[in-house]
Protein backbone atom coordinates (compact mmCIF):
# COMPACT_ATOMS: atom_id res chain seq x y z
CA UNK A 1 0.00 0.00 0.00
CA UNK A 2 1.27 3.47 -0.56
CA UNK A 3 0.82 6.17 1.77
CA UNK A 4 1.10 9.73 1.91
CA UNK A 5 1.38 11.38 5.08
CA UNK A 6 0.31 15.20 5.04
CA UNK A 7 2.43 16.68 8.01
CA UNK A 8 5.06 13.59 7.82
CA UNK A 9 7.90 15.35 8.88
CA UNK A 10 6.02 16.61 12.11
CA UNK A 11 6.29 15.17 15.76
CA UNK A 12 3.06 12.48 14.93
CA UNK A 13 4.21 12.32 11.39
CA UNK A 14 7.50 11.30 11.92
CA UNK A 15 7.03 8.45 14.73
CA UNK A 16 4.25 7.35 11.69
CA UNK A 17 6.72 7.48 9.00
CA UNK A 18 9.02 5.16 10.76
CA UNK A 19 5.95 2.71 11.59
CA UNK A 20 5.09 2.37 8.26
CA UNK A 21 8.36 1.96 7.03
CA UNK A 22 9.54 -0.62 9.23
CA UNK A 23 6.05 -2.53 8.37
CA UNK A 24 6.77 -2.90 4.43
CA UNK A 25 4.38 0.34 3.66
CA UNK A 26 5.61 2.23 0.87
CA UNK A 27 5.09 5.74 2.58
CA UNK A 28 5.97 9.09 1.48
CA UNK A 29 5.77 12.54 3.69
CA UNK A 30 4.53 15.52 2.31
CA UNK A 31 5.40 18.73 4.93
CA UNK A 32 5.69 22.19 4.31
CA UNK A 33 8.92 22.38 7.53
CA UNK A 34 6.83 25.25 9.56
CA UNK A 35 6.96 23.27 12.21
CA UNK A 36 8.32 19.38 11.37
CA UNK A 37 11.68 19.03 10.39
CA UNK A 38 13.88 16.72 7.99
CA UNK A 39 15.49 15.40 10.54
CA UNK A 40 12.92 14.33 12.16
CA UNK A 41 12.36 11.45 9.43
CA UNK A 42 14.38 8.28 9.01
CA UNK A 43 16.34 7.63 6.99
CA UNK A 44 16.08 7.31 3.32
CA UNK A 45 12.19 8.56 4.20
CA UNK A 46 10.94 10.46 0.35
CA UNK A 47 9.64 13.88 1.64
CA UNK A 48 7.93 15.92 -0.84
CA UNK A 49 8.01 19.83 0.63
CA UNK A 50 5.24 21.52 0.08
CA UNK A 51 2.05 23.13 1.98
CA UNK A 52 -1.38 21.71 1.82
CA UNK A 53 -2.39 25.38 0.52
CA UNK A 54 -0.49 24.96 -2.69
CA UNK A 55 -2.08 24.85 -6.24
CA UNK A 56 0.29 22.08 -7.08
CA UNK A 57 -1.13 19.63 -4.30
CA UNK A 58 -3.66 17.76 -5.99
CA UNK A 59 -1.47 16.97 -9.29
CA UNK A 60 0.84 16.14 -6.49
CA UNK A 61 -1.07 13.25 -5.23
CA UNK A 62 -2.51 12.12 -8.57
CA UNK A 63 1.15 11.74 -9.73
CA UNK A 64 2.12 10.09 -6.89
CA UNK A 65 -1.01 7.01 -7.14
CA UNK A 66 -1.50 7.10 -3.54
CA UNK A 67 -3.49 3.96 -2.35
CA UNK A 68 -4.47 6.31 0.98
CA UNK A 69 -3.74 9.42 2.60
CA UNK A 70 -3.11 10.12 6.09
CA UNK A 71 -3.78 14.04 7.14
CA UNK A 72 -1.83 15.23 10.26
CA UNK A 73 -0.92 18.69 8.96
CA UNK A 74 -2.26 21.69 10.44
CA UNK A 75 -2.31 24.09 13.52
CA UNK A 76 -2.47 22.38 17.12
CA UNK A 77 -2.28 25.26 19.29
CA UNK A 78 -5.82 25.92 21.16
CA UNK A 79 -4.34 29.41 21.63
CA UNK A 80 -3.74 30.21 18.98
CA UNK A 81 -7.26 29.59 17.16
CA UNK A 82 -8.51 31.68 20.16
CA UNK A 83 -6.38 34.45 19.01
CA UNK A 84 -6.71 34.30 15.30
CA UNK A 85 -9.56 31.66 14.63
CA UNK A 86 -9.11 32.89 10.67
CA UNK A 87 -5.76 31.48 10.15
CA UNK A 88 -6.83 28.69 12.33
CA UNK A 89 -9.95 27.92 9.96
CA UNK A 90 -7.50 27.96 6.64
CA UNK A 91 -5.14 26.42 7.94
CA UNK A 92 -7.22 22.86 9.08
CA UNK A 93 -10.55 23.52 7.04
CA UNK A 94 -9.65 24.89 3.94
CA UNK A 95 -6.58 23.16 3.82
CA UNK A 96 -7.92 19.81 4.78
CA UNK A 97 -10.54 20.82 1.98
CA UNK A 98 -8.05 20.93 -0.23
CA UNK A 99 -6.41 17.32 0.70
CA UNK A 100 -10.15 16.00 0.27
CA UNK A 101 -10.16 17.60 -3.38
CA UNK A 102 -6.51 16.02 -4.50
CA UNK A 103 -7.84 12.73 -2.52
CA UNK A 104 -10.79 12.94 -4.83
CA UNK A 105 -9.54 13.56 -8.05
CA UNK A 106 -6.57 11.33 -7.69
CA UNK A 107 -8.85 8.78 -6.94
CA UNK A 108 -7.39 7.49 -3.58
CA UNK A 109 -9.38 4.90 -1.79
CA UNK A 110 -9.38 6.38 1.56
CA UNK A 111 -8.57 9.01 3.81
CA UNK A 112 -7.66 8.79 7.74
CA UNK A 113 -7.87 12.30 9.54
CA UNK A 114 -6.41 13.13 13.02
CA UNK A 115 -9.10 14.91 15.15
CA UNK A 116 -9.18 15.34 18.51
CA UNK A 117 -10.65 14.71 22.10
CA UNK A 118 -10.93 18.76 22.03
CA UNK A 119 -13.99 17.70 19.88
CA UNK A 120 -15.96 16.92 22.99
CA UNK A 121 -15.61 20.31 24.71
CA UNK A 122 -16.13 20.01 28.82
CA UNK A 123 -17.51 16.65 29.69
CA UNK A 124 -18.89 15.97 33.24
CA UNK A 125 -16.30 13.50 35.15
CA UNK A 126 -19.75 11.30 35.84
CA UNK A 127 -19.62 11.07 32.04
CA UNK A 128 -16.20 10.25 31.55
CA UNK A 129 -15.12 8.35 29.88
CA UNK A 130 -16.08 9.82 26.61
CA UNK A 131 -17.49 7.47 23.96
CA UNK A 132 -17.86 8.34 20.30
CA UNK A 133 -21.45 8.69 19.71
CA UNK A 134 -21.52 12.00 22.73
CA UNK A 135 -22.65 15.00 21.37
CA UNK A 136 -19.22 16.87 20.39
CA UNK A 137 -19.37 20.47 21.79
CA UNK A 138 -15.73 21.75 21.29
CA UNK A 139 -14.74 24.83 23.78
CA UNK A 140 -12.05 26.62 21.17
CA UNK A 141 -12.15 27.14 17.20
CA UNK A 142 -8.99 24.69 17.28
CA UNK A 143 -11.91 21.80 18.39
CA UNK A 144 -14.52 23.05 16.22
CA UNK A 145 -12.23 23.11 13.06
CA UNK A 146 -11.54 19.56 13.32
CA UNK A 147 -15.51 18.86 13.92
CA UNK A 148 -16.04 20.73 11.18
CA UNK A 149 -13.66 18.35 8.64
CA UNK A 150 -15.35 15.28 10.08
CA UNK A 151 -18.67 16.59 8.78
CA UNK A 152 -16.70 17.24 5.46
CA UNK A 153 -15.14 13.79 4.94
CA UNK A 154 -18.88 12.43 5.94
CA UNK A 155 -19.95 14.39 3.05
CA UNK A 156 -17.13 13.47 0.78
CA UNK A 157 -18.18 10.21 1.56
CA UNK A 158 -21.55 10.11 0.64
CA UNK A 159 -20.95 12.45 -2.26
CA UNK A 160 -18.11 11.26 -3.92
CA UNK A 161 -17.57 7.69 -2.42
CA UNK A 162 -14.62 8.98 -0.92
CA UNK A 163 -14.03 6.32 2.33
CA UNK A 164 -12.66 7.75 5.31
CA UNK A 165 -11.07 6.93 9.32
CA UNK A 166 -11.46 9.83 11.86
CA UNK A 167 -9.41 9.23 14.84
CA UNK A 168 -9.71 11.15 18.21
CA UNK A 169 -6.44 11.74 19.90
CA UNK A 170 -6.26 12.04 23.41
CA UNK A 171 -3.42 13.98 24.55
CA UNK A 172 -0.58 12.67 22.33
CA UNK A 173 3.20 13.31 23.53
CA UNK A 174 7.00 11.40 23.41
CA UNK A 175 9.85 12.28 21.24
CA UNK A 176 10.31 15.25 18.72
CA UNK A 177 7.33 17.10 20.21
CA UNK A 178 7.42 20.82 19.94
CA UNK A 179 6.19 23.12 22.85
CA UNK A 180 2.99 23.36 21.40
CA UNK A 181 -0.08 21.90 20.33
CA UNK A 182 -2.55 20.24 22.40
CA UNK A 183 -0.41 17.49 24.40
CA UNK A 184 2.68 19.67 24.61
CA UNK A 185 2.36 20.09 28.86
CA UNK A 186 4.55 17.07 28.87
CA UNK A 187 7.19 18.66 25.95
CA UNK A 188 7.38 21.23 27.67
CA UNK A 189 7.87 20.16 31.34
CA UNK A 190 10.43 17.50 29.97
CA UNK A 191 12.32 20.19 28.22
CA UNK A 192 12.19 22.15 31.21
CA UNK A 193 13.21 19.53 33.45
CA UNK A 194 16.04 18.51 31.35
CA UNK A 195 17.32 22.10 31.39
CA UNK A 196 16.79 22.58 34.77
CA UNK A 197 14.38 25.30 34.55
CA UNK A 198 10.92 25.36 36.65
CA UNK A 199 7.54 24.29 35.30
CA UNK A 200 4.00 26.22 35.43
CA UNK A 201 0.63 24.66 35.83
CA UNK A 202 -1.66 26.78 34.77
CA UNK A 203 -4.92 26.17 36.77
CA UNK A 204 -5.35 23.83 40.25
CA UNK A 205 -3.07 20.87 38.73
CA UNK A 206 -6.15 18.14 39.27
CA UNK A 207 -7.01 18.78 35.52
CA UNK A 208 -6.28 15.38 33.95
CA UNK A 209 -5.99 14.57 30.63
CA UNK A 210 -5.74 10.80 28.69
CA UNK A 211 -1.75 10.95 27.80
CA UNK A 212 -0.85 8.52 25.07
CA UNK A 213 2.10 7.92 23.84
CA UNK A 214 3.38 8.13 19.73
CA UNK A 215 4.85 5.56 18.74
CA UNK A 216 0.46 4.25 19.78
CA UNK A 217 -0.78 6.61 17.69
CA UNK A 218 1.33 5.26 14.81
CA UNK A 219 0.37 1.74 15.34
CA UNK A 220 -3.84 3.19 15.91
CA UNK A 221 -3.06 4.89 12.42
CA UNK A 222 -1.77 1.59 10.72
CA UNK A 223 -4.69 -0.44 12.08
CA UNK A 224 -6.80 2.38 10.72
CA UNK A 225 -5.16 1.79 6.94
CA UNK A 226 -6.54 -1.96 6.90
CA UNK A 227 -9.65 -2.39 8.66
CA UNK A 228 -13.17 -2.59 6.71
CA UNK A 229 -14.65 -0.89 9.17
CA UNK A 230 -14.66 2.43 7.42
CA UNK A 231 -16.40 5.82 7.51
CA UNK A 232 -16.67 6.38 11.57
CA UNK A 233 -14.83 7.61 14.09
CA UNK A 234 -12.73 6.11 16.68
CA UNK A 235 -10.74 7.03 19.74
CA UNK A 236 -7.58 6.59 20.28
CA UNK A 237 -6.58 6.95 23.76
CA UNK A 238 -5.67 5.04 27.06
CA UNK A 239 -8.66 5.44 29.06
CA UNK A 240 -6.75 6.57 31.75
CA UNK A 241 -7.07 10.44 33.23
CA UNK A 242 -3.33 11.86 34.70
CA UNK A 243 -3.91 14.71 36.67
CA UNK A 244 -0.80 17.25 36.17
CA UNK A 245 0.39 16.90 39.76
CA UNK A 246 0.24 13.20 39.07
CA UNK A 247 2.26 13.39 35.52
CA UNK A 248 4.78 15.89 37.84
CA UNK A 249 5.17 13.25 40.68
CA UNK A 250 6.14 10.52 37.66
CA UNK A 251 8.24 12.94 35.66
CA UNK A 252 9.81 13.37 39.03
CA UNK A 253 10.93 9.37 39.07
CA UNK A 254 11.70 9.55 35.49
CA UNK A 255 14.11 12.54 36.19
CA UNK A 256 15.31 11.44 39.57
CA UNK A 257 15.14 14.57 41.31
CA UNK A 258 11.75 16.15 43.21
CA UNK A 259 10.22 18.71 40.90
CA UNK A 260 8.24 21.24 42.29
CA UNK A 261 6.24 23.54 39.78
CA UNK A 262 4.78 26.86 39.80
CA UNK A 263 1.17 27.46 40.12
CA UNK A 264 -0.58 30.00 37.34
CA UNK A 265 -4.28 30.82 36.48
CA UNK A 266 -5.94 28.38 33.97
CA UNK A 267 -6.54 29.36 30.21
CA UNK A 268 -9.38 30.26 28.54
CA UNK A 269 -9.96 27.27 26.52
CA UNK A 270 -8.66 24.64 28.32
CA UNK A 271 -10.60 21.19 29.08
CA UNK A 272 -10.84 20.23 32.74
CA UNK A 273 -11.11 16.65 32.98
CA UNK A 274 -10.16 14.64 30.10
CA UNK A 275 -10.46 10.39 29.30
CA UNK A 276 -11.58 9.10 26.25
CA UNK A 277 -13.30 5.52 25.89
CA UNK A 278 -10.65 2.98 23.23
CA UNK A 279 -13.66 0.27 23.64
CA UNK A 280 -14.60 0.72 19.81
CA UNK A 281 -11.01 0.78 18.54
CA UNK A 282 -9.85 -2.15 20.64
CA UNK A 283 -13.66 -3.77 18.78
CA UNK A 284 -12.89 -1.94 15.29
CA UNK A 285 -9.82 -1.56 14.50
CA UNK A 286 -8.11 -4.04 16.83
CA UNK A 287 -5.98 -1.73 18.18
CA UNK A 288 -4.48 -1.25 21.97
CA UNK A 289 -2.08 0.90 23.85
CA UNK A 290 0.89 -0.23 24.68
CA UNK A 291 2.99 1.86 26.05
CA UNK A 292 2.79 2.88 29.75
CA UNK A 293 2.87 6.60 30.92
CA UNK A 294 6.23 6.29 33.14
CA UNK A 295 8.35 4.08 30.32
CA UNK A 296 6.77 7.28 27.82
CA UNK A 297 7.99 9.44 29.45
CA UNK A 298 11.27 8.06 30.08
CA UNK A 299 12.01 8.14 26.56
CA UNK A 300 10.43 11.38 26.15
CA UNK A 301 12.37 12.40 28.82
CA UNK A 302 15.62 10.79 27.34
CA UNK A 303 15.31 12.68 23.83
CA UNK A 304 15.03 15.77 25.66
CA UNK A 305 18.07 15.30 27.63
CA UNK A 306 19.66 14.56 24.78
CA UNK A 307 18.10 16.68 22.31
């Protein structure tokens, strides 16, 4: 099967890039560098540089005979599509429109899109955790952007015949993460850590949120590529809530030194309590984590050392 990977040289991306290299996919990363990096992919990885705004992308993929694309690219930051929800909205709307497009005139057989647990907005702990079919209700544009493709490929779909995987992350994080995006509280306390600098919760530091680890993701995403069960959505998450003062008490371990952090006022924005249901991808796709939180962030913890 080949793949192209819209944001391949990116922190997801990349730990996707080496899955489906090491598992005899013929996969090929398309990245504009914004953010992602070439370094970032393995070796010998074909990167074709280039945004998902460009003219050129749809004779891109028809060239190419893509069996299936996976779209990653876009803006993570929650902020930021508080501040400037335009850029936000072309950035993942119109330019996931325009992946759809290429997808559809190149004639590729399906797409998978990452979307988010921001889709749900504030859920009631009584109601956690979340399960596909709740009502999604998202707090910042950032959420709503993402809702907004789903109802697009669901359209596609029906339209066009154009199959499609959504898949909700929960709070993705490990190796090559930036400092931003949705997951990036452990990025950016590891960094932190690892430079001996403080960290800041912002907010009481019982928050939790459903950490799950890359190298997951990439293995959710490859199920995702093969299973028949097409056109819905599916979570892809530990079903586990971390509160930060919990995640700061194992980063602690990990680093081998007590870490006390700073306490700030929450953001506007941000999602309280946080745990997603895997029960359909574990039916559906066959999928499981397997990484625990404290080997995670070991490694996480490790690159940044490192880094």
């Amino acid at each position: 099967m080949k793949v192209l990977v819209t944001g391949g040289a990116g922190f997801i991306g990349s730990h996707l890039m080496e899955y489906l290299l090491k598992n005899g996919y013929e996969a090929v990363a398309l990245d504009n560098l914004s953010v992602g990096k070439r370094e970032n992919l393995p070796e010998g990885a074909e990167l074709i540089e280039m945004d998902i705004l460009d003219e050129g992308l749809a004779a891109k993929v028809i060239s190419g005979q893509f069996d299936a694309i996976v779209h990653l690219a876009g803006q993570t930051m929650v902020n930021k599509s508080i501040d400037d929800p335009a850029f936000d909205a072309q950035q993942n709307v119109l330019g996931s429109i325009r992946v759809l497009e290429a997808a559809r005139q190149a004639g590729v057989e399906r797409v998978i899109f990452a979307s988010t647990a921001a889709a749900y907005g504030n859920v009631p702990e009584s109601d956690l955790p979340i399960k596909e079919s709740r009502k999604l209700a998202p707090m910042a544009f950032y959420g709503l952007s993402k809702v907004s493709v789903e109802k697009y490929l669901d359209l596609y779909q029906k339209l066009y015949d154009l199959d499609y995987v959504v898949l909700r992350f929960a709070n993705v994080y490990g190796e090559r993460q930036g400092d931003g995006g949705e997951g990036g509280v452990i990025s950016i306390f590891a960094q932190r850590v690892a430079d001996g600098e403080d960290i800041t919760i912002f907010g009481d530091g019982e928050q939790t949120r459903d950490f799950v680890y890359a190298g997951d993701i990439a293995a959710g995403i490859g199920a995702a590529l093969k299973t028949t069960a097409v056109n819905a959505a599916y979570n892809l998450s530990t079903q586990t809530q971390t509160s930060l003062r919990e995640l700061v008490s194992v980063l602690s371990n990990v680093a081998g030194r007590k870490i006390i952090p700073k306490y700030a006022a929450e953001r506007p924005g941000d999602i309280y309590k946080s745990m997603l249901s895997n029960g359909r991808a574990r039916r559906g796709l066959g999928w499981k984590p397997e990484v625990p939180l404290e080997e995670g962030l070991r490694r996480t913890f490790a690159y940044f050392a490192h880094a």
